[in-house]
PDB file of N, CA and C in Angstrom:
ATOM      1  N   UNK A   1       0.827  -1.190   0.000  1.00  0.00           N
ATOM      2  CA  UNK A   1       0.000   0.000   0.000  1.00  0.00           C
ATOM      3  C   UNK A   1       0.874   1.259   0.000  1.00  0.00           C
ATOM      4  N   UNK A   2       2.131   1.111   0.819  1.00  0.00           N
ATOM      5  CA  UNK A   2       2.881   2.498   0.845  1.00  0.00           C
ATOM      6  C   UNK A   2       3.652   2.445  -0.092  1.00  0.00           C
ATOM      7  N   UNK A   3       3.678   1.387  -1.079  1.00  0.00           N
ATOM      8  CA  UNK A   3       4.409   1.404  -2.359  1.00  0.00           C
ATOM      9  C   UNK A   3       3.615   1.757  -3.240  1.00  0.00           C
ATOM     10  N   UNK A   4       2.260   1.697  -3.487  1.00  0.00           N
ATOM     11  CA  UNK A   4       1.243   2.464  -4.227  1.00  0.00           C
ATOM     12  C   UNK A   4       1.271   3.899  -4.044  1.00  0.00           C
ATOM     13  N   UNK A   5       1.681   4.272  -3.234  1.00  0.00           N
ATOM     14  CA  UNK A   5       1.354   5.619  -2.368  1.00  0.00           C
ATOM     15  C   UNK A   5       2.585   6.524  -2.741  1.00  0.00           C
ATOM     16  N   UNK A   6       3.797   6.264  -2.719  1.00  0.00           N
ATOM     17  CA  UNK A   6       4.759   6.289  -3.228  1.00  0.00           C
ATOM     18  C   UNK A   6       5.001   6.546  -4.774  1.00  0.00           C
ATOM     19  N   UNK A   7       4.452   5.899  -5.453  1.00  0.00           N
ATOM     20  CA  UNK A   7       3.936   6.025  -7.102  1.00  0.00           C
ATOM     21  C   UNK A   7       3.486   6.933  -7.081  1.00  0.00           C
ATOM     22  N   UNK A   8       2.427   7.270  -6.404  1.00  0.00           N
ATOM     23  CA  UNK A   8       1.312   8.203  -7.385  1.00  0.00           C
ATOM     24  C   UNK A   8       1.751   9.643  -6.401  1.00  0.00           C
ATOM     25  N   UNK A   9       2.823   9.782  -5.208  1.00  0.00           N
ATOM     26  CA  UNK A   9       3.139  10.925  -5.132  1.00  0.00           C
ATOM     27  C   UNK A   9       4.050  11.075  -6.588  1.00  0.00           C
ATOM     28  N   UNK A  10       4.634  10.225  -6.470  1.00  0.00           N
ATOM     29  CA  UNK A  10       6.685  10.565  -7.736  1.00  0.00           C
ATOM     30  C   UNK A  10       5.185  10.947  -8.898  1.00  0.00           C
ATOM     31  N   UNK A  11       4.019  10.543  -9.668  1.00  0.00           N
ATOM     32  CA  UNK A  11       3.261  10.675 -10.572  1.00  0.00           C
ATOM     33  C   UNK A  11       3.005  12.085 -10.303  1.00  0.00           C
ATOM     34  N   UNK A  12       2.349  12.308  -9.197  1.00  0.00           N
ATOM     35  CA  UNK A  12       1.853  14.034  -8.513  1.00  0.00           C
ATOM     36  C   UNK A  12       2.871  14.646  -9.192  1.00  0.00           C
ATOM     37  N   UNK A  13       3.687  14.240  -8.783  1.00  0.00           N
ATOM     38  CA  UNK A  13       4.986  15.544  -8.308  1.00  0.00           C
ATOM     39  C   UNK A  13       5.722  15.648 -10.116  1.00  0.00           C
ATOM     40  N   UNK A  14       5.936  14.606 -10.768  1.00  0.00           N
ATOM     41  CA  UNK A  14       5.723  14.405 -12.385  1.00  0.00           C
ATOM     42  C   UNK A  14       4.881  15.549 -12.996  1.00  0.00           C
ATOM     43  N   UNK A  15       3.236  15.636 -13.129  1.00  0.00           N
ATOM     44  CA  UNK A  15       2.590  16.067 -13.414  1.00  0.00           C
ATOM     45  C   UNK A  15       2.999  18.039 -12.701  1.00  0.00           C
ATOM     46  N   UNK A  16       2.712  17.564 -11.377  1.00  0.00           N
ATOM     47  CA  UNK A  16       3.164  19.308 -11.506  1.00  0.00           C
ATOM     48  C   UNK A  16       4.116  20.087 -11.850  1.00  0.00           C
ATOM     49  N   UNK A  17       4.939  19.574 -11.987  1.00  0.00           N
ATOM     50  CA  UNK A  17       6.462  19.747 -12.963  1.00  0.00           C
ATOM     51  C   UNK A  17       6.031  19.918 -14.327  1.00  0.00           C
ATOM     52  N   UNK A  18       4.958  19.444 -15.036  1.00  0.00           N
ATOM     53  CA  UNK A  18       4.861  19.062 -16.436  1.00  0.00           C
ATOM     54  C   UNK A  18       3.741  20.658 -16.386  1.00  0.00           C
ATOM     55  N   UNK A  19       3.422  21.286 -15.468  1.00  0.00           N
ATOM     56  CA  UNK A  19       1.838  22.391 -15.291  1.00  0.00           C
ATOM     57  C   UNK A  19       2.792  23.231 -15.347  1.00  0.00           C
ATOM     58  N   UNK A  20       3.618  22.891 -14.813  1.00  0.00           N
ATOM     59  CA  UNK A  20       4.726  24.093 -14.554  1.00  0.00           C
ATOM     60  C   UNK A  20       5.440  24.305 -15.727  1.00  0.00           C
ATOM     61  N   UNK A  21       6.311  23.392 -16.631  1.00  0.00           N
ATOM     62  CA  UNK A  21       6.633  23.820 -17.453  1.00  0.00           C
ATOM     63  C   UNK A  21       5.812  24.329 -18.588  1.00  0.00           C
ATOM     64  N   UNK A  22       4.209  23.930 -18.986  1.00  0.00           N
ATOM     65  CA  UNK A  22       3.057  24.000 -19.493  1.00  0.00           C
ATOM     66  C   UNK A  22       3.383  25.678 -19.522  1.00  0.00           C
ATOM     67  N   UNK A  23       2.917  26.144 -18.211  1.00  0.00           N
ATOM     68  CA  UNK A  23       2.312  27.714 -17.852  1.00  0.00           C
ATOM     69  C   UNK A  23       3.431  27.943 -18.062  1.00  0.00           C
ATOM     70  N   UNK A  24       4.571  27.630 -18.108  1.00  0.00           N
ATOM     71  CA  UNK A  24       6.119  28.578 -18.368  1.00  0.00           C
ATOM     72  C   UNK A  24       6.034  29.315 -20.101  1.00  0.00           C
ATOM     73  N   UNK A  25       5.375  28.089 -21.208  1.00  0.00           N
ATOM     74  CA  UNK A  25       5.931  27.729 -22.203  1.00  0.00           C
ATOM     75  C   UNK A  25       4.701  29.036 -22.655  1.00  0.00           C
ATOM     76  N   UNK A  26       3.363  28.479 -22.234  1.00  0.00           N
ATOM     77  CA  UNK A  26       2.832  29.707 -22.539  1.00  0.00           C
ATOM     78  C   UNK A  26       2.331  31.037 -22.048  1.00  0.00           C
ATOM     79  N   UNK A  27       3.363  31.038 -20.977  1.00  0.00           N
ATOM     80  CA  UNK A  27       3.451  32.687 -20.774  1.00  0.00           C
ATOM     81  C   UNK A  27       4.584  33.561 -21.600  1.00  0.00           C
ATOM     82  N   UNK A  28       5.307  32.676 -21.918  1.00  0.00           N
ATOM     83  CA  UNK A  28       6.764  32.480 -23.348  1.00  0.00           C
ATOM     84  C   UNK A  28       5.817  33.077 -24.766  1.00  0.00           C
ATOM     85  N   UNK A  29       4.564  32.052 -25.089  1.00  0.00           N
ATOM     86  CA  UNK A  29       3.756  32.602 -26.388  1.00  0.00           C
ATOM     87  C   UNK A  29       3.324  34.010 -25.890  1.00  0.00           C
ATOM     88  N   UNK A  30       2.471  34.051 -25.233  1.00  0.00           N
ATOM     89  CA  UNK A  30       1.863  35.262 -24.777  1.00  0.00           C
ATOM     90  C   UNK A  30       2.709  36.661 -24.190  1.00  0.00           C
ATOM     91  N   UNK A  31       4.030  36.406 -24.089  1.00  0.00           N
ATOM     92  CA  UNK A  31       4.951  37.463 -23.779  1.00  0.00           C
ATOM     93  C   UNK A  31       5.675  38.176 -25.125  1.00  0.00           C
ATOM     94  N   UNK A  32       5.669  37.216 -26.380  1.00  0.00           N
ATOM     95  CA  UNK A  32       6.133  37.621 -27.449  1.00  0.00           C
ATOM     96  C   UNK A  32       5.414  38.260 -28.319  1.00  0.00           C
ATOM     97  N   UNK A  33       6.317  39.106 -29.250  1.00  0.00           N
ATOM     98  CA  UNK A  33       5.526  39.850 -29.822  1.00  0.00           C
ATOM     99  C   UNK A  33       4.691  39.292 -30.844  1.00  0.00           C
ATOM    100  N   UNK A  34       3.235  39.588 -31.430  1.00  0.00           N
ATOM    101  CA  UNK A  34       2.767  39.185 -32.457  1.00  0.00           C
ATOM    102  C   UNK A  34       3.196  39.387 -33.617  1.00  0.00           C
ATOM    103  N   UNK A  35       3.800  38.371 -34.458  1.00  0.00           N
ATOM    104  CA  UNK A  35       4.054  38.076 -36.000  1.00  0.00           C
ATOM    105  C   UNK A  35       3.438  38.171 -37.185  1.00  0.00           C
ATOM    106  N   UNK A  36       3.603  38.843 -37.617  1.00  0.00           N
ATOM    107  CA  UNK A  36       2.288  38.950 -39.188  1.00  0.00           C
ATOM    108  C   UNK A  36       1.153  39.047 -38.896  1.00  0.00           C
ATOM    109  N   UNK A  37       0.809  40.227 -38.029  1.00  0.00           N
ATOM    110  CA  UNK A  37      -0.984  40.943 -38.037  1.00  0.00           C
ATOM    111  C   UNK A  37      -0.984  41.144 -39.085  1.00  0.00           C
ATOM    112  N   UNK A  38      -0.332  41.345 -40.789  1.00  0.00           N
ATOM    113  CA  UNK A  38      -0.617  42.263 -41.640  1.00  0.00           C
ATOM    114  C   UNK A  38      -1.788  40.900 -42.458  1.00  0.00           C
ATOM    115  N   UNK A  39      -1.821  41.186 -43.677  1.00  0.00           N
ATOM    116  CA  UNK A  39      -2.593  40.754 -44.578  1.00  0.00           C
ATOM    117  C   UNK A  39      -1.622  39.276 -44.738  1.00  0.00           C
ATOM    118  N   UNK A  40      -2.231  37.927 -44.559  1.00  0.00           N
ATOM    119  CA  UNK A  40      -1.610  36.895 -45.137  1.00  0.00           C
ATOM    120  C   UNK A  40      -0.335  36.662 -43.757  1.00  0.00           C
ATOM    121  N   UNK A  41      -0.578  37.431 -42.376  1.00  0.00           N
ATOM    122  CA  UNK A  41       0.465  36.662 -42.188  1.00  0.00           C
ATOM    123  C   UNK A  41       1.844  37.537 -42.475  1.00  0.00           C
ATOM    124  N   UNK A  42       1.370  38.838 -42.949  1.00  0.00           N
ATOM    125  CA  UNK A  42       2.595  39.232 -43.260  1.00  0.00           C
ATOM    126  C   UNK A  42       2.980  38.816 -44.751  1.00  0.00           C
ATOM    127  N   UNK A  43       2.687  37.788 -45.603  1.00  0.00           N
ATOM    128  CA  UNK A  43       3.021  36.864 -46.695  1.00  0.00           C
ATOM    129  C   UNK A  43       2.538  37.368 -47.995  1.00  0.00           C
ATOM    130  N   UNK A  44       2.351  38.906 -47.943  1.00  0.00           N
ATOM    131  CA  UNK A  44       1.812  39.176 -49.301  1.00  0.00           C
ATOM    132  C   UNK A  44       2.383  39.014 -50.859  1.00  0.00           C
ATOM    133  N   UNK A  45       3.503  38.283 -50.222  1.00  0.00           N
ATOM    134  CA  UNK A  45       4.300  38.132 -51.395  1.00  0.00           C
ATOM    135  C   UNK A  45       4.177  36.468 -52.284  1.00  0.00           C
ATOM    136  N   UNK A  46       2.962  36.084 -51.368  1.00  0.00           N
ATOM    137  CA  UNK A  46       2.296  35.320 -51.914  1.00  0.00           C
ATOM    138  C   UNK A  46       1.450  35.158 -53.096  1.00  0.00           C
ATOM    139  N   UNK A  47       0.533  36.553 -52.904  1.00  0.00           N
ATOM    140  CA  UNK A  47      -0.246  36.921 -53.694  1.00  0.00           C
ATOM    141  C   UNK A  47       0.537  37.104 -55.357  1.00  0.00           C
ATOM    142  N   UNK A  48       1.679  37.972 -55.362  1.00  0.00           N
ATOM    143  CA  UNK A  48       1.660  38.465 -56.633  1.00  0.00           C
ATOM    144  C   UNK A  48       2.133  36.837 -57.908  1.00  0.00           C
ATOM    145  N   UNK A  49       2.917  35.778 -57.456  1.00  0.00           N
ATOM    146  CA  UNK A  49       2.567  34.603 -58.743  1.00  0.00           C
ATOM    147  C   UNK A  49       1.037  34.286 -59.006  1.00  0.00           C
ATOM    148  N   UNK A  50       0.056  34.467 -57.743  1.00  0.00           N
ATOM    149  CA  UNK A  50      -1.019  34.145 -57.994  1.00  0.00           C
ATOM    150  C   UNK A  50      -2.010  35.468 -58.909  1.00  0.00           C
ATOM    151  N   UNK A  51      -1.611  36.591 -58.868  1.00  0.00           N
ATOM    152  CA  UNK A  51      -2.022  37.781 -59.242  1.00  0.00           C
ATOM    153  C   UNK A  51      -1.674  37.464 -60.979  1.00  0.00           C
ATOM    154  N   UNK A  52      -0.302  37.452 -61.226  1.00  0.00           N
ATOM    155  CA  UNK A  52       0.764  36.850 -62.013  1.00  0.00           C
ATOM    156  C   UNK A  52      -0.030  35.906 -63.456  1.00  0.00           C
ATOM    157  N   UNK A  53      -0.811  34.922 -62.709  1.00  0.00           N
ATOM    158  CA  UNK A  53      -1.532  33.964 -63.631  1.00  0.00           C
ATOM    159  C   UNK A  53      -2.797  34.587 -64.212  1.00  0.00           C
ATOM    160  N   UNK A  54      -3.414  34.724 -62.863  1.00  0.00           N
ATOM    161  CA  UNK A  54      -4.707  35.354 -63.379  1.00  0.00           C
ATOM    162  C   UNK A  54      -5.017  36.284 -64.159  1.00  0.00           C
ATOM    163  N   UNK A  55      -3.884  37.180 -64.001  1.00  0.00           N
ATOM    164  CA  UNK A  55      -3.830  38.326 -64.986  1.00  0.00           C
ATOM    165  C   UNK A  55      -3.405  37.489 -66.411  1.00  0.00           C
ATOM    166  N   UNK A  56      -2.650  36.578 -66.587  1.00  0.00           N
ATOM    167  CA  UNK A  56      -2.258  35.913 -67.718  1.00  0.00           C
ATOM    168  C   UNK A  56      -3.199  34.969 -68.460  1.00  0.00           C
ATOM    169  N   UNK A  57      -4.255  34.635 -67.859  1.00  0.00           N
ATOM    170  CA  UNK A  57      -4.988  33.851 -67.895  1.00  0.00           C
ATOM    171  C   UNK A  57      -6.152  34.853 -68.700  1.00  0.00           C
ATOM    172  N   UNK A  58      -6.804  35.659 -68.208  1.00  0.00           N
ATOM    173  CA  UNK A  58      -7.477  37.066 -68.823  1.00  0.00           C
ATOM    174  C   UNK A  58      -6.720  37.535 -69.633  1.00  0.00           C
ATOM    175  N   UNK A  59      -5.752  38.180 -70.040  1.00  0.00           N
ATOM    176  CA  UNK A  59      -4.995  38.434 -71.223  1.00  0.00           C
ATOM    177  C   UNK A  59      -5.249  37.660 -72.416  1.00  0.00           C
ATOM    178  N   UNK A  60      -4.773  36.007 -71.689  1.00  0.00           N
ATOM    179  CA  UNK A  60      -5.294  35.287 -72.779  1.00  0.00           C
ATOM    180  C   UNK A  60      -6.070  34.981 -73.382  1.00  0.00           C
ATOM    181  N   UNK A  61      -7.174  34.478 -72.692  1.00  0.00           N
ATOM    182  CA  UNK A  61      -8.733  34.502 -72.790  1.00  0.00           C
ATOM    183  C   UNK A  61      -9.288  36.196 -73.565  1.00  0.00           C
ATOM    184  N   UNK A  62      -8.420  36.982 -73.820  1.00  0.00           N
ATOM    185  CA  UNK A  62      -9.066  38.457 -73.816  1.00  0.00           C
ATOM    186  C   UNK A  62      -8.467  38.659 -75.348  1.00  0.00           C
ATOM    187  N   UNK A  63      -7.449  37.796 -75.620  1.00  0.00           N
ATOM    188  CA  UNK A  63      -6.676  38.021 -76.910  1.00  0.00           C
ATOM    189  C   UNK A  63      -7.272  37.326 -78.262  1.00  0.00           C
TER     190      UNK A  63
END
């Protein structure tokens, strides 16, 4: 019985170690600054191959 008891403190004491590093990791997200509020993430440089076609695509279709 005090070897059961024994387990599931070392398990306790596991787990609150694991809350702890948990709340560490995301007070870490939540302390940093936010990344790409802009349009896309920041990634608008996504858009222009896709801009790129479509416009090529209408040209063609237009010719």
């Amino acid at each position: 019985m005090e070897e059961r008891l024994y387990e599931l403190e070392d398990k306790v004491q596991d787990l609150e170690l694991e809350i702890f590093e948990l709340k560490k990791q995301v007070h870490q997200l939540e302390s940093r600054p936010n990344e790409g509020k802009g349009l896309l993430g920041g990634q608008v440089w996504v858009l222009i191959p896709i801009v790129a076609i479509i416009g090529g695509v209408i040209i063609s279709i237009l010719d």
